[in-house]
N, C-alpha and C. Protein backbone atom coordinates (compact mmCIF):
# COMPACT_ATOMS: atom_id res chain seq x y z
N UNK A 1 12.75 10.20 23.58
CA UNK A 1 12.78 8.79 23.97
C UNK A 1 14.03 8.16 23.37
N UNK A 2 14.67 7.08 24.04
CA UNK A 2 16.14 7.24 23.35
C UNK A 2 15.88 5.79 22.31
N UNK A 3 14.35 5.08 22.19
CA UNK A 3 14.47 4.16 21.50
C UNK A 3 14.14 4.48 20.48
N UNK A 4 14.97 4.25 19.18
CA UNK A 4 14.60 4.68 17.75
C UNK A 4 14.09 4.07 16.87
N UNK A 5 12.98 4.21 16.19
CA UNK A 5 12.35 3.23 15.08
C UNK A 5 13.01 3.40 14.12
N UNK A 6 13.48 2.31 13.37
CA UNK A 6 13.73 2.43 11.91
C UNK A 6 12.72 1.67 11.12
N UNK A 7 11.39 1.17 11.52
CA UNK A 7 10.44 1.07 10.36
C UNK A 7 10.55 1.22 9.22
N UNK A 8 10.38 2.54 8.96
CA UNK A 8 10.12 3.34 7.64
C UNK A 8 11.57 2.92 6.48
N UNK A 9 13.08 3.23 7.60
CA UNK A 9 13.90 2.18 6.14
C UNK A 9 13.64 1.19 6.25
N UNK A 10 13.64 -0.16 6.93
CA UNK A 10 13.33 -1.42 6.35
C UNK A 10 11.89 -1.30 5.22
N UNK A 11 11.16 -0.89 5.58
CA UNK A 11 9.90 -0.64 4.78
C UNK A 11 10.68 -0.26 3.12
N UNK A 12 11.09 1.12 3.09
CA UNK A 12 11.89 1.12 2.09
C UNK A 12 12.97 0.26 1.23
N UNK A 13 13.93 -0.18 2.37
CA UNK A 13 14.80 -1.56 2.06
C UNK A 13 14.02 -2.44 1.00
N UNK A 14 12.86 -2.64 1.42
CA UNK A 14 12.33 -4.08 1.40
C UNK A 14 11.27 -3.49 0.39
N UNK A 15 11.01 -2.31 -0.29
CA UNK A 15 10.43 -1.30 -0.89
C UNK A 15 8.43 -2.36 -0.71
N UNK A 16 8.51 -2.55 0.33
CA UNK A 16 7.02 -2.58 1.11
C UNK A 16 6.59 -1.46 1.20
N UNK A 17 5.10 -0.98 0.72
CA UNK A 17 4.32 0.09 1.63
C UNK A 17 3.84 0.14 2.78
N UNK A 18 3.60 0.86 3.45
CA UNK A 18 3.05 0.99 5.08
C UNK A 18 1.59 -0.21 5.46
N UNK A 19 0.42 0.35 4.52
CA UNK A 19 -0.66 -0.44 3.62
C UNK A 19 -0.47 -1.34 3.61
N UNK A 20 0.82 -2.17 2.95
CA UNK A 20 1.24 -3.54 2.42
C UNK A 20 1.02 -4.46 3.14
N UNK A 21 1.94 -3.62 4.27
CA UNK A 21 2.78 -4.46 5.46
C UNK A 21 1.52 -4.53 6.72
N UNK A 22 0.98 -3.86 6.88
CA UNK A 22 -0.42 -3.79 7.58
C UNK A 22 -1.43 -4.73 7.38
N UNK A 23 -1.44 -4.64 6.09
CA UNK A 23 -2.30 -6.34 5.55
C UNK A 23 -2.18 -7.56 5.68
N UNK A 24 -0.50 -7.53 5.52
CA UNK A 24 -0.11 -8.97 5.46
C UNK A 24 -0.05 -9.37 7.29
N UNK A 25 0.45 -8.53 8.11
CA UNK A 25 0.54 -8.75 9.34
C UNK A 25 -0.77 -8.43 10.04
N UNK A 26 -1.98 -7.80 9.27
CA UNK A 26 -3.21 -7.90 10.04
C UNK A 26 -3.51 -6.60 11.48
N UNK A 27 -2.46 -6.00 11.23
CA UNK A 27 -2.71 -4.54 12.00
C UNK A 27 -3.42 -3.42 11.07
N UNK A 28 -4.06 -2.35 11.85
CA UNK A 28 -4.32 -1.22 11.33
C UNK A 28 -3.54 -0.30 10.89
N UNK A 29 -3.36 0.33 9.58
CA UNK A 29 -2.63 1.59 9.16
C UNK A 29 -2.20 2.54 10.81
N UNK A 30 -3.14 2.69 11.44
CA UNK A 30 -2.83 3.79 12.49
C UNK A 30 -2.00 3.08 13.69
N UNK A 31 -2.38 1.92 13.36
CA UNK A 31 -1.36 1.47 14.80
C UNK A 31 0.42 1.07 14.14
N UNK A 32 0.26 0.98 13.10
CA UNK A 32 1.56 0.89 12.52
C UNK A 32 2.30 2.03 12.15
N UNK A 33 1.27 3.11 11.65
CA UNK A 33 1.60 4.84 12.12
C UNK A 33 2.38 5.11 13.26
N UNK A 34 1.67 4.40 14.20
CA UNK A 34 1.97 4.57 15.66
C UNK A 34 3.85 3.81 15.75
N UNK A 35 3.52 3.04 15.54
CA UNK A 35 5.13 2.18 15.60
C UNK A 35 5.63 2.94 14.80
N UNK A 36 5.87 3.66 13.45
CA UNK A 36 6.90 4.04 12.45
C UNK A 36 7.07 5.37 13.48
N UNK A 37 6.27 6.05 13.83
CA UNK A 37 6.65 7.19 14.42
C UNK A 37 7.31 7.39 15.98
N UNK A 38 7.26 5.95 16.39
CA UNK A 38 8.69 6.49 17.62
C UNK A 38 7.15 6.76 18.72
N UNK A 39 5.82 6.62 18.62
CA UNK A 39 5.42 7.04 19.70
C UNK A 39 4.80 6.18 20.02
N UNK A 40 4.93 4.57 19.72
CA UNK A 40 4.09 3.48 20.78
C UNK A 40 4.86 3.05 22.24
N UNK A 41 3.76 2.99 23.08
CA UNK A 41 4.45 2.31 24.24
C UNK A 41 5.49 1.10 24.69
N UNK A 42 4.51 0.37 23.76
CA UNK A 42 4.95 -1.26 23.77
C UNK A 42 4.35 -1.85 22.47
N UNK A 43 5.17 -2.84 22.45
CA UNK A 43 4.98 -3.65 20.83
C UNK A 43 4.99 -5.34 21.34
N UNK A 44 3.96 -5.48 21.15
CA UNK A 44 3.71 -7.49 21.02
C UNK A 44 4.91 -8.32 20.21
N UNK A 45 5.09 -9.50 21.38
CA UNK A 45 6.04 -9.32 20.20
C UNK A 45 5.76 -10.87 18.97
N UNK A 46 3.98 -10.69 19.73
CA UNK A 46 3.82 -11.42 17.82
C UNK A 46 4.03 -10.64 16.72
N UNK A 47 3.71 -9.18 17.41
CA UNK A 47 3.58 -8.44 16.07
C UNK A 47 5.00 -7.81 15.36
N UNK A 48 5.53 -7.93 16.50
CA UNK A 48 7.36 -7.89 16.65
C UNK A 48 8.05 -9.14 15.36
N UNK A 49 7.67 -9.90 15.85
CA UNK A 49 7.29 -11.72 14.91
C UNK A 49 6.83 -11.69 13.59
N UNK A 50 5.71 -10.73 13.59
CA UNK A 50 4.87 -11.01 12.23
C UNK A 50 5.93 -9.81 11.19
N UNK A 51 6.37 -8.64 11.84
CA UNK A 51 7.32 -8.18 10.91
C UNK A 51 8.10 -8.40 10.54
N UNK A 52 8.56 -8.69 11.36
CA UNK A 52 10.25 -9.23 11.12
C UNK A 52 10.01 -10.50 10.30
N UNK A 53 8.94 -11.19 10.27
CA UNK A 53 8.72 -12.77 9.39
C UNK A 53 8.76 -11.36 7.92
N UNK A 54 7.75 -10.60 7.57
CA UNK A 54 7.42 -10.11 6.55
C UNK A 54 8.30 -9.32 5.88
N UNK A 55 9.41 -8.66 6.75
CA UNK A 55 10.29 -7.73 6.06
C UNK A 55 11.95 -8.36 6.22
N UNK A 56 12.02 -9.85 6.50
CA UNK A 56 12.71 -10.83 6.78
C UNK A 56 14.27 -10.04 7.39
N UNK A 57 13.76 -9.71 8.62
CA UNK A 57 14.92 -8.43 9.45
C UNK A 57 14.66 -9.11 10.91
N UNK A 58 15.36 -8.79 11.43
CA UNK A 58 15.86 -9.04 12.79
C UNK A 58 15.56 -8.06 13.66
N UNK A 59 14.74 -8.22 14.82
CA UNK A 59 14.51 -6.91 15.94
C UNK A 59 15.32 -5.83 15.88
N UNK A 60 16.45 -6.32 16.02
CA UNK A 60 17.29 -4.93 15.90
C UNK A 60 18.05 -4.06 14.81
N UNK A 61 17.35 -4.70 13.62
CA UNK A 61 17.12 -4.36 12.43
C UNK A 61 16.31 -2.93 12.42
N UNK A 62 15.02 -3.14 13.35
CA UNK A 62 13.84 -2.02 12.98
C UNK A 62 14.29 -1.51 14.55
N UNK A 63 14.92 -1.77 15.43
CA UNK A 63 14.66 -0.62 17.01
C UNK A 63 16.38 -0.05 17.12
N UNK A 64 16.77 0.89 17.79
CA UNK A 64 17.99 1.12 18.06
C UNK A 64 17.89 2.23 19.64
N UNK A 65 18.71 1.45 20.04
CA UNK A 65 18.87 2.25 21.20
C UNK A 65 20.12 3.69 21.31
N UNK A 66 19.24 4.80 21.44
CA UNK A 66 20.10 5.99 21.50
C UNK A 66 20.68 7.02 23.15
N UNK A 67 21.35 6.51 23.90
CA UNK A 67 21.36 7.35 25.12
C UNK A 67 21.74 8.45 25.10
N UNK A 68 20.40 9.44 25.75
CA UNK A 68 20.04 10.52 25.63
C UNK A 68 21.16 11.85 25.84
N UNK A 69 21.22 12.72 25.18
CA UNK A 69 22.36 13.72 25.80
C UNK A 69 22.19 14.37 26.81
N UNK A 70 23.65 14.58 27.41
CA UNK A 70 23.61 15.25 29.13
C UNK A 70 22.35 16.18 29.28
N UNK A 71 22.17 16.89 27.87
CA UNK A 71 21.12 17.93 28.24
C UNK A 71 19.76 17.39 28.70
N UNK A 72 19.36 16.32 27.55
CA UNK A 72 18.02 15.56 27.77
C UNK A 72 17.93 14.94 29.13
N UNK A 73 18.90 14.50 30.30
CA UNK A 73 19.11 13.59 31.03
C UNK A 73 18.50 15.15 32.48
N UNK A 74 18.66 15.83 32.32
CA UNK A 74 18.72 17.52 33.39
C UNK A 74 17.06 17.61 33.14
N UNK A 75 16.60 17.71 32.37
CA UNK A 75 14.98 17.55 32.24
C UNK A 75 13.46 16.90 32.54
């Protein structure tokens, strides 16, 4: 997927735990699992809102767009 999470460093940056940040924004450990690991569909973007309020970062702080190599593009 060529969109990349960077979760996990701002999390670090901001030396928040996964736990932490789940509490304060009111999501579940597993659905925030889900976002750090690059495999959610779509993201709300209160919840888009509620992080970025908590880890005081900017959308494109935590997403990056990567276009895929010639090889990935043949598949």
């Amino acid at each position: 997927m060529p969109i990349i999470t960077n979760l996990d460093v701002m999390l670090a940056k901001r030396k928040i735990s996964s736990k932490e940040l789940a509490g304060r924004i009111g999501i579940t450990m597993a659905n925030l699992s889900i976002l750090k690991s690059g495999k959610a569909k779509a993201v709300r973007f209160t919840t888009l809102e509620a992080i970025c309020r908590e880890l005081n970062c900017q959308p494109g702080d935590l997403f990056e767009f990567q276009a895929p190599s010639s090889d990935e593009k043949k598949e």
